[in-house]
N, C-alpha and C. Protein backbone atom coordinates (compact mmCIF):
# COMPACT_ATOMS: atom_id res chain seq x y z
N UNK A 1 117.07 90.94 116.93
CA UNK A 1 116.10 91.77 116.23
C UNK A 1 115.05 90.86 115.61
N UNK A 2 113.88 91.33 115.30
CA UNK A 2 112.55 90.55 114.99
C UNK A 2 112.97 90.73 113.85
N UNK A 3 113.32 91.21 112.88
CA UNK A 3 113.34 91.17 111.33
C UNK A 3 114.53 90.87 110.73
N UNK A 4 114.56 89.59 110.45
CA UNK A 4 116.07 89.06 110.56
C UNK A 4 116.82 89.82 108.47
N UNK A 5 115.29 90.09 107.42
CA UNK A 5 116.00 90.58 106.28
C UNK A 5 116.56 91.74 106.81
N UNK A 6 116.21 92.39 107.61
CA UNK A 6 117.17 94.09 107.77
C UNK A 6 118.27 93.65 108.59
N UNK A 7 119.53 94.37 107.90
CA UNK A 7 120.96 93.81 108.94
C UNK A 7 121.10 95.61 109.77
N UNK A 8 121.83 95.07 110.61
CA UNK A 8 122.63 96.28 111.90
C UNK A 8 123.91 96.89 110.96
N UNK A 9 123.91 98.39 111.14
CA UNK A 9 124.91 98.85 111.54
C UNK A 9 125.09 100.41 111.87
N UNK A 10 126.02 99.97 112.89
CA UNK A 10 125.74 101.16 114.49
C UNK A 10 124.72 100.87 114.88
N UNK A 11 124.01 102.53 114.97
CA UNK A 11 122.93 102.29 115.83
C UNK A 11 121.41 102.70 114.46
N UNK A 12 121.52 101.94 112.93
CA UNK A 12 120.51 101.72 112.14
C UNK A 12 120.46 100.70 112.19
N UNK A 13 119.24 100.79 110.89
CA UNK A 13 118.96 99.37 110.50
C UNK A 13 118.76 99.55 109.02
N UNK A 14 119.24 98.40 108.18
CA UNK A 14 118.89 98.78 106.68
C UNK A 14 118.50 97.97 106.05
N UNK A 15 118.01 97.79 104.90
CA UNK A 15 118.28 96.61 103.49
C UNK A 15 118.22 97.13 102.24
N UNK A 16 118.89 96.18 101.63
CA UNK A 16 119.04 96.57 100.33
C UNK A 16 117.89 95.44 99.57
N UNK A 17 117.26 96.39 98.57
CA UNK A 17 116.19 95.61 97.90
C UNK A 17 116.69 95.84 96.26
N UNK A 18 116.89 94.55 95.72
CA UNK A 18 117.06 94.15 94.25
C UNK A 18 115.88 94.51 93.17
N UNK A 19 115.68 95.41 91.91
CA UNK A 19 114.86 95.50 91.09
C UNK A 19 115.65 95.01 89.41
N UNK A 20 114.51 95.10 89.02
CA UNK A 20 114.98 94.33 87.27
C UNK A 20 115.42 95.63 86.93
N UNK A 21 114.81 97.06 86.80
CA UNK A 21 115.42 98.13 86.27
C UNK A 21 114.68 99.46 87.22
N UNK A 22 115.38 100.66 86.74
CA UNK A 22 115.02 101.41 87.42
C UNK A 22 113.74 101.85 87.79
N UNK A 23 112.80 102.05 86.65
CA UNK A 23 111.23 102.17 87.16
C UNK A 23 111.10 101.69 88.27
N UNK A 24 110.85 100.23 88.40
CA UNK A 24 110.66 99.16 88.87
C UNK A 24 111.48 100.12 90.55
N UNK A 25 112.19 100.01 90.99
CA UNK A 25 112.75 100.46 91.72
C UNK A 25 112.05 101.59 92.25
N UNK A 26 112.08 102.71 91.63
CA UNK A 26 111.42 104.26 91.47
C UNK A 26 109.71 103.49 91.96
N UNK A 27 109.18 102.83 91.56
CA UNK A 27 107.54 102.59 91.96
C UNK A 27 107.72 101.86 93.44
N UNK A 28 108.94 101.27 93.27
CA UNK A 28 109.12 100.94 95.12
C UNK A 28 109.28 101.94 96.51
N UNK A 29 110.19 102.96 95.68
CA UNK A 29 110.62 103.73 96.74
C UNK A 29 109.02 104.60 96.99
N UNK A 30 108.25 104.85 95.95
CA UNK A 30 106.78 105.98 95.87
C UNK A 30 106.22 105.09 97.52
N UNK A 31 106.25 103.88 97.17
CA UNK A 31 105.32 103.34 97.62
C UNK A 31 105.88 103.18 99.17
N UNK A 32 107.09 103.38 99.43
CA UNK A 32 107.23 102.85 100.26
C UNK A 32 107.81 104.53 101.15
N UNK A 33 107.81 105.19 100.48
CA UNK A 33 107.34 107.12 100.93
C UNK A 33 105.94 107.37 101.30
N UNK A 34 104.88 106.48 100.49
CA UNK A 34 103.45 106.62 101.18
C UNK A 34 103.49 106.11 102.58
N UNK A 35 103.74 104.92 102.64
CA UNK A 35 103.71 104.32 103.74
C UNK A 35 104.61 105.11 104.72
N UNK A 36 105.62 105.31 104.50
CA UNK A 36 106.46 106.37 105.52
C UNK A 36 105.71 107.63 106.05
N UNK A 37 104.91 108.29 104.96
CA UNK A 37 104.35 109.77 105.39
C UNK A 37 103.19 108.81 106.38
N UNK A 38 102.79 108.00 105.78
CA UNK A 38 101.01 107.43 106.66
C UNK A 38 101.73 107.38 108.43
N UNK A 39 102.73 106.87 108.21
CA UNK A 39 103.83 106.30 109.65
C UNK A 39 104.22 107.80 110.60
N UNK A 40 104.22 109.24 109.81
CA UNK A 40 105.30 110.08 109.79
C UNK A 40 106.59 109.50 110.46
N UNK A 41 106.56 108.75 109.71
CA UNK A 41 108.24 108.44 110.60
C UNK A 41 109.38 108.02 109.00
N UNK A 42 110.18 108.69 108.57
CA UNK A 42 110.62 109.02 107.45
C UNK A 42 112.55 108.17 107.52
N UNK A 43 112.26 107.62 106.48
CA UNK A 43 113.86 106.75 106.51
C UNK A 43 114.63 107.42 105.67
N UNK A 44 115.92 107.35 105.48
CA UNK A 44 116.91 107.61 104.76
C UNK A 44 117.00 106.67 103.50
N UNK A 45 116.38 107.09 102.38
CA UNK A 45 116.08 106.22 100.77
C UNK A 45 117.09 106.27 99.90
N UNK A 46 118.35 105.71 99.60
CA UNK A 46 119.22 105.94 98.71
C UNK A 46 118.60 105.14 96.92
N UNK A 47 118.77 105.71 95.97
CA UNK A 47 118.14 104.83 95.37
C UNK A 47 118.94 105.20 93.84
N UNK A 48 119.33 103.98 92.93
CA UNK A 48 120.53 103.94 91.62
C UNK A 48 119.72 102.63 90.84
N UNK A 49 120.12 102.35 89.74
CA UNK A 49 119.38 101.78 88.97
C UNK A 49 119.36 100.19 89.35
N UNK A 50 117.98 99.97 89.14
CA UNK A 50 117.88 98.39 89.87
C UNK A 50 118.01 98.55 91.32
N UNK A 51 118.11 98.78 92.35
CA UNK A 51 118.71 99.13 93.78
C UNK A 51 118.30 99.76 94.42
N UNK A 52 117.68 99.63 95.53
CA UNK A 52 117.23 100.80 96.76
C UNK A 52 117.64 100.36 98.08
N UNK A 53 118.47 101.52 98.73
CA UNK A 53 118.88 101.00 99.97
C UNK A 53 118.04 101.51 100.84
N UNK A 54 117.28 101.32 102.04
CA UNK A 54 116.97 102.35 102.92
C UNK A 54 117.66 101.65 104.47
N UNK A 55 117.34 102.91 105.23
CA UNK A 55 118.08 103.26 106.71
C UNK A 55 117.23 103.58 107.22
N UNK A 56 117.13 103.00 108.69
CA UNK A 56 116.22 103.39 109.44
C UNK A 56 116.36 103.42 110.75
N UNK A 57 116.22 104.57 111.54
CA UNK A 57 116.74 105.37 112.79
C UNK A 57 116.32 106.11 113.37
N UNK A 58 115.87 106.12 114.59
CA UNK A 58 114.73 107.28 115.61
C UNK A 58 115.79 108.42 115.57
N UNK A 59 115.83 109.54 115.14
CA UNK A 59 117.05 110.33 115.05
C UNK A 59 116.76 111.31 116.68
N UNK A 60 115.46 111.09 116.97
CA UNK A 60 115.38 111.84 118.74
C UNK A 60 115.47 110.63 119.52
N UNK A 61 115.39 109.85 119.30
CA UNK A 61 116.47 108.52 120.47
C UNK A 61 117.37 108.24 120.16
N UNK A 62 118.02 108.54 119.13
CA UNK A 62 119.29 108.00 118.58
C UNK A 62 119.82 106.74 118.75
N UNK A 63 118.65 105.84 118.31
CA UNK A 63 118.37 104.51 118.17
C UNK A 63 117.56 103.46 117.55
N UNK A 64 117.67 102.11 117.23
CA UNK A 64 116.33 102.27 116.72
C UNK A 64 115.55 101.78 117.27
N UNK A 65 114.07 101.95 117.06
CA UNK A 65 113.23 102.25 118.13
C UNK A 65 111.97 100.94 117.46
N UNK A 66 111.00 100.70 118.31
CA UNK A 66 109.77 99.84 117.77
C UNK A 66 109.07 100.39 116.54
N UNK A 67 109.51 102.03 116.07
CA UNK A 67 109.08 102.59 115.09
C UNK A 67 109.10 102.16 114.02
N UNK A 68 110.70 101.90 114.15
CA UNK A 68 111.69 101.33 112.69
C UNK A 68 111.76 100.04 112.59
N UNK A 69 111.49 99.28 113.95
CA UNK A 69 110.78 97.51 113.50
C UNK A 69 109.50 97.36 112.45
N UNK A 70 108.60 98.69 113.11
CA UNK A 70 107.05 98.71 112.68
C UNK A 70 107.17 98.60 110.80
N UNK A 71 107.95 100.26 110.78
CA UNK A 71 108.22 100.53 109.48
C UNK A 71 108.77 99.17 108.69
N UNK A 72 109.85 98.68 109.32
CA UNK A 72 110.44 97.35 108.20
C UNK A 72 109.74 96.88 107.88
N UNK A 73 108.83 96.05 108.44
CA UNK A 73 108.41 95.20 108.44
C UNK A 73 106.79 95.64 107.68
N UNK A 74 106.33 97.47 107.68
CA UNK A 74 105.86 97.24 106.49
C UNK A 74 105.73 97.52 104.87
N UNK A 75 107.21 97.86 105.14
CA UNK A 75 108.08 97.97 103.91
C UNK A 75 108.59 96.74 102.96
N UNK A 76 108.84 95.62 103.83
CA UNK A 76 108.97 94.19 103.53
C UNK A 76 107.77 93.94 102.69
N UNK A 77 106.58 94.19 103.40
CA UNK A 77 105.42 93.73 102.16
C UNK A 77 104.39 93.95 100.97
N UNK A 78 105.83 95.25 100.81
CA UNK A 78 105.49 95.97 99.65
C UNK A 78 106.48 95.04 98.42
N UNK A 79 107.79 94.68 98.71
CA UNK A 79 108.51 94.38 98.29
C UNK A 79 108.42 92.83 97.29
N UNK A 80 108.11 92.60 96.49
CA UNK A 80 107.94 91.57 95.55
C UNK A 80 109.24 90.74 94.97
N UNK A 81 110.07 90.21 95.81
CA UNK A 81 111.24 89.75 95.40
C UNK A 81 110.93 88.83 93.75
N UNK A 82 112.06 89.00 93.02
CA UNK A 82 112.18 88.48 91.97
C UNK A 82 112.32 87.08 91.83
C-alpha cells in the first residue's frame, strides 16, 4: 500500500490519530467530514476524547479502492501531529 501511516484490516484501511483533548479532536474530525463530502466518498469516524479512529472502504467494491488511498492521504494533511 502507498500510505504506509494507515494499517490493513480485512478488506479496510484505518488510523488512529492522537489529540491533546477533545476539541482538538472534534475540529479534526469537522475538517476532515469537509473534505469527505468535497470527495463524496464518506469513511466510518469513530471519535472519544483525545482520539479519532477512521475506516476506510469502497462499500460497492467491497474493497479498498484508489478512492480510499486518495482520501488518506488527504486526510493525513490535515492532521498536525503533536
Amino acid at each position: 500500500m502507498e500510505n504506509k501511516k494507515w494499517k490493513l484490516s480485512k478488506s479496510k484501511m484505518f488510523r488512529e490519530f492522537n489529540f491533546p483533548d477533545f476539541k482538538t479532536a472534534l475540529e479534526f474530525v469537522d475538517k476532515a467530514g469537509e473534505i469527505s463530502e468535497k470527495e463524496n466518498h464518506h469513511p466510518e469516524i469513530f471519535l472519544s476524547w483525545g482520539k479519532v479512529k477512521i475506516e476506510l472502504f469502497t462499500h460497492e467494491r467491497k474493497k479498498i479502492t484508489e478512492k480510499d488511498i486518495n482520501l488518506s492521504l488527504k486526510i493525513n494533511k490535515i492532521y498536525k501531529e503533536e
